[in-house]
C-alpha atoms as a PDB file:
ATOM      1  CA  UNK A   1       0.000   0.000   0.000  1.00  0.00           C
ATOM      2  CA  UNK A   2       1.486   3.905  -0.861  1.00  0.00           C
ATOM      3  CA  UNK A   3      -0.187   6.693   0.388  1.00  0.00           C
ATOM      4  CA  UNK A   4      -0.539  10.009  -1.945  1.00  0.00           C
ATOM      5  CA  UNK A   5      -0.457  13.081  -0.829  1.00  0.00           C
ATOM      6  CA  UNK A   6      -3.608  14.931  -2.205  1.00  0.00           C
ATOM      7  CA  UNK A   7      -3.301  18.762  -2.478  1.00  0.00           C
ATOM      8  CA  UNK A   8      -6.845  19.024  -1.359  1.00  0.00           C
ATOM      9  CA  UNK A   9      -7.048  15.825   0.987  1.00  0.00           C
ATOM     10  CA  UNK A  10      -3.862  15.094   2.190  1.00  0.00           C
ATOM     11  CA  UNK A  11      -2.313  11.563   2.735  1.00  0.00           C
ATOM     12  CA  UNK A  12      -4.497   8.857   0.916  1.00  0.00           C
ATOM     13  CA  UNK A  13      -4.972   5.103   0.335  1.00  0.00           C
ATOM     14  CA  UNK A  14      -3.704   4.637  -3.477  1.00  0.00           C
ATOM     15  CA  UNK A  15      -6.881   2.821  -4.114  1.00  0.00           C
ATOM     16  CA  UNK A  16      -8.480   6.052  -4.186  1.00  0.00           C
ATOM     17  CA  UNK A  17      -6.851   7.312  -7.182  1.00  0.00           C
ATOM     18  CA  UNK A  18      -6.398   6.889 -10.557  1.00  0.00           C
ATOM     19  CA  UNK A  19      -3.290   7.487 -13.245  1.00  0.00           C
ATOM     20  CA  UNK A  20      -4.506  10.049 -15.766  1.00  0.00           C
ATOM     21  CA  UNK A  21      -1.076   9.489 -18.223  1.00  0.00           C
ATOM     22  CA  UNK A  22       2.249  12.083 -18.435  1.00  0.00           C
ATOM     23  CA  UNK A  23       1.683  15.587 -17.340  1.00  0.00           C
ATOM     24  CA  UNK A  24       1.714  18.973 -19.603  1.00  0.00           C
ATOM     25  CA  UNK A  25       0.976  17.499 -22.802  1.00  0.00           C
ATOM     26  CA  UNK A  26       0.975  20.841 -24.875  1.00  0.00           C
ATOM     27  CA  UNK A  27      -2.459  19.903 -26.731  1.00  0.00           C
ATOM     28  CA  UNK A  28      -2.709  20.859 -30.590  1.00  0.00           C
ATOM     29  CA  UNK A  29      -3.994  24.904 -31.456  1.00  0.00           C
ATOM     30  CA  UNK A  30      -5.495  23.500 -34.784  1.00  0.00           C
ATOM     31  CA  UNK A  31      -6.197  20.034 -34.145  1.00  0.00           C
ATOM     32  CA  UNK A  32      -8.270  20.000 -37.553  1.00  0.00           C
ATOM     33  CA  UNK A  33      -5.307  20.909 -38.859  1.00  0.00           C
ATOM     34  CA  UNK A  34      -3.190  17.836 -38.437  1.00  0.00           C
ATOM     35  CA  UNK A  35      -2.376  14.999 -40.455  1.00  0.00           C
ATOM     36  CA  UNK A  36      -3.012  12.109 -39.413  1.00  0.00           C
ATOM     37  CA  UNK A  37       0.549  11.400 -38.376  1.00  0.00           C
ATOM     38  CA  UNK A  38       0.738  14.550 -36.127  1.00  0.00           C
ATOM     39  CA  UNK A  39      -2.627  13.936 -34.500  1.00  0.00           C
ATOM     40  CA  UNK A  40      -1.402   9.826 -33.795  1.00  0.00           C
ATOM     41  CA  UNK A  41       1.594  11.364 -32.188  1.00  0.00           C
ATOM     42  CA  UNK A  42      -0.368  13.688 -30.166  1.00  0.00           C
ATOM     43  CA  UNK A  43      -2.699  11.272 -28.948  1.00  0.00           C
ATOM     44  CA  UNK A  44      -0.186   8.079 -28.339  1.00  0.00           C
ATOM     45  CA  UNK A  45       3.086   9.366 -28.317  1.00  0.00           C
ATOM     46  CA  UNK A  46       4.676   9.731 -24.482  1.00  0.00           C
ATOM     47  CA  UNK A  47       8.032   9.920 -23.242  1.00  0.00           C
ATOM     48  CA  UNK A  48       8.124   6.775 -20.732  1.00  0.00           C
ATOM     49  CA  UNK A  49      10.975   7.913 -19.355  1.00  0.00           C
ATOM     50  CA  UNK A  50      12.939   5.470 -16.345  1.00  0.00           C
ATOM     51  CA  UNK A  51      13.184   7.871 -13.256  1.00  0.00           C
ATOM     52  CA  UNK A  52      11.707  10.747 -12.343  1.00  0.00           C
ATOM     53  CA  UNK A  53       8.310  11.712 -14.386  1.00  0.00           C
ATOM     54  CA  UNK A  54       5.578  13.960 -14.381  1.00  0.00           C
ATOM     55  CA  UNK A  55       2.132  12.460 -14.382  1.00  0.00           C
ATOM     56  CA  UNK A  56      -1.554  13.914 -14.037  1.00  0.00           C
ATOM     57  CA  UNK A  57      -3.599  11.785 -11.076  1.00  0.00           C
ATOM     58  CA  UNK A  58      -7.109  11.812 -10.504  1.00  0.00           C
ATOM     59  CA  UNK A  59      -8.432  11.321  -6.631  1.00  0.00           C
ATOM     60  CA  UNK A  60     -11.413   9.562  -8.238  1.00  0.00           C
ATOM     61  CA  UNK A  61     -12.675   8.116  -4.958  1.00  0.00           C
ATOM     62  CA  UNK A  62     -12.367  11.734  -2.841  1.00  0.00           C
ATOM     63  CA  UNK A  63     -12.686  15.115  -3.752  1.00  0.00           C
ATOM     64  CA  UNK A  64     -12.184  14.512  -7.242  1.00  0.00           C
ATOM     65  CA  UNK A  65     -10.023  16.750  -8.597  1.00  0.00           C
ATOM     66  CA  UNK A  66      -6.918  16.523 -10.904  1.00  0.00           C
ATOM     67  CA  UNK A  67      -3.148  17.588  -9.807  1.00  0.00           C
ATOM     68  CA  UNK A  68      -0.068  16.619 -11.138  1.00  0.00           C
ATOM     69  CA  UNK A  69       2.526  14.389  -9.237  1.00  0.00           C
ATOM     70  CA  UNK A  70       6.529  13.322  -9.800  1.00  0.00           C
ATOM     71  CA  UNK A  71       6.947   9.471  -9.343  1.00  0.00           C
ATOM     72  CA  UNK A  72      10.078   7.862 -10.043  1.00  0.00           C
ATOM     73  CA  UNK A  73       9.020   5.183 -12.236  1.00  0.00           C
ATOM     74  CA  UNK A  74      11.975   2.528 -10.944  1.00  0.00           C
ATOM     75  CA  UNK A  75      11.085   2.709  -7.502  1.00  0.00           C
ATOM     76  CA  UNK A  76       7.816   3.615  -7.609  1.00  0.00           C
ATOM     77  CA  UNK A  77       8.269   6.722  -5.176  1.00  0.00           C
ATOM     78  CA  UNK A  78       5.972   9.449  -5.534  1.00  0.00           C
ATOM     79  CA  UNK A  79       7.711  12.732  -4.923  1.00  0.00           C
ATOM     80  CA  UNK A  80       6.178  16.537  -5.265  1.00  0.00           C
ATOM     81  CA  UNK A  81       2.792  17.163  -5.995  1.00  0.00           C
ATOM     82  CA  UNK A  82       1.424  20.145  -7.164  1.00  0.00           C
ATOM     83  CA  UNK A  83      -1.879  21.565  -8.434  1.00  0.00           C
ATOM     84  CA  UNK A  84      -2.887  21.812 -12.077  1.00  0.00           C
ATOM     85  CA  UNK A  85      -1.608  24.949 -13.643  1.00  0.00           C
ATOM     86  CA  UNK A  86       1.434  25.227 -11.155  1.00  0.00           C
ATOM     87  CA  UNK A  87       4.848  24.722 -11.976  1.00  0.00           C
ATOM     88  CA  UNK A  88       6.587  21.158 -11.877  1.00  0.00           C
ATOM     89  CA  UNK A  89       9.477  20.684  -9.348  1.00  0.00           C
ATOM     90  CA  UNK A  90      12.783  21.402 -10.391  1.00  0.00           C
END
């Protein structure tokens, strides 16, 4: 069992949330305008980095909301979390 530190919650079960995929995709200004190439490596195309990465989490089974967390995806340690819209870790 990990506990995850909610920005609106605090310390949770990890059964109460769920991944929502690699954090600050930059989406598409034209998406209409995109071949189909472009929009296949919008939509499927991550960087799966080993180590430290930025990923959007969902506490589906609390408050709902979305914030963005760093887990180091080797150990599985979840590190800084921080709100939608703020600024990743450094």
């Amino acid at each position: 069992m990990f506990l995850i530190n909610c920005p609106w919650c605090g310390e949770r079960d990890e059964e109460e949330f769920a991944y929502g995929g690699e954090a600050h995709i930059v989406r598409p200004k034209d998406p209409d305008a995109l071949n189909d190439e472009e929009w296949a490596d919008y939509l499927f195309m991550r960087k799966n980095t080993k180590g430290n990465y930025l990923e959007r989490w969902n506490h589906a089974h609390g408050c709902r909301r979305w914030f963005n967390m760093q887990r180091n995806t080797a150990t599985h340690e979840f590190g800084a979390v921080y709100k939608i819209g703020e600024k990743p870790p450094k």
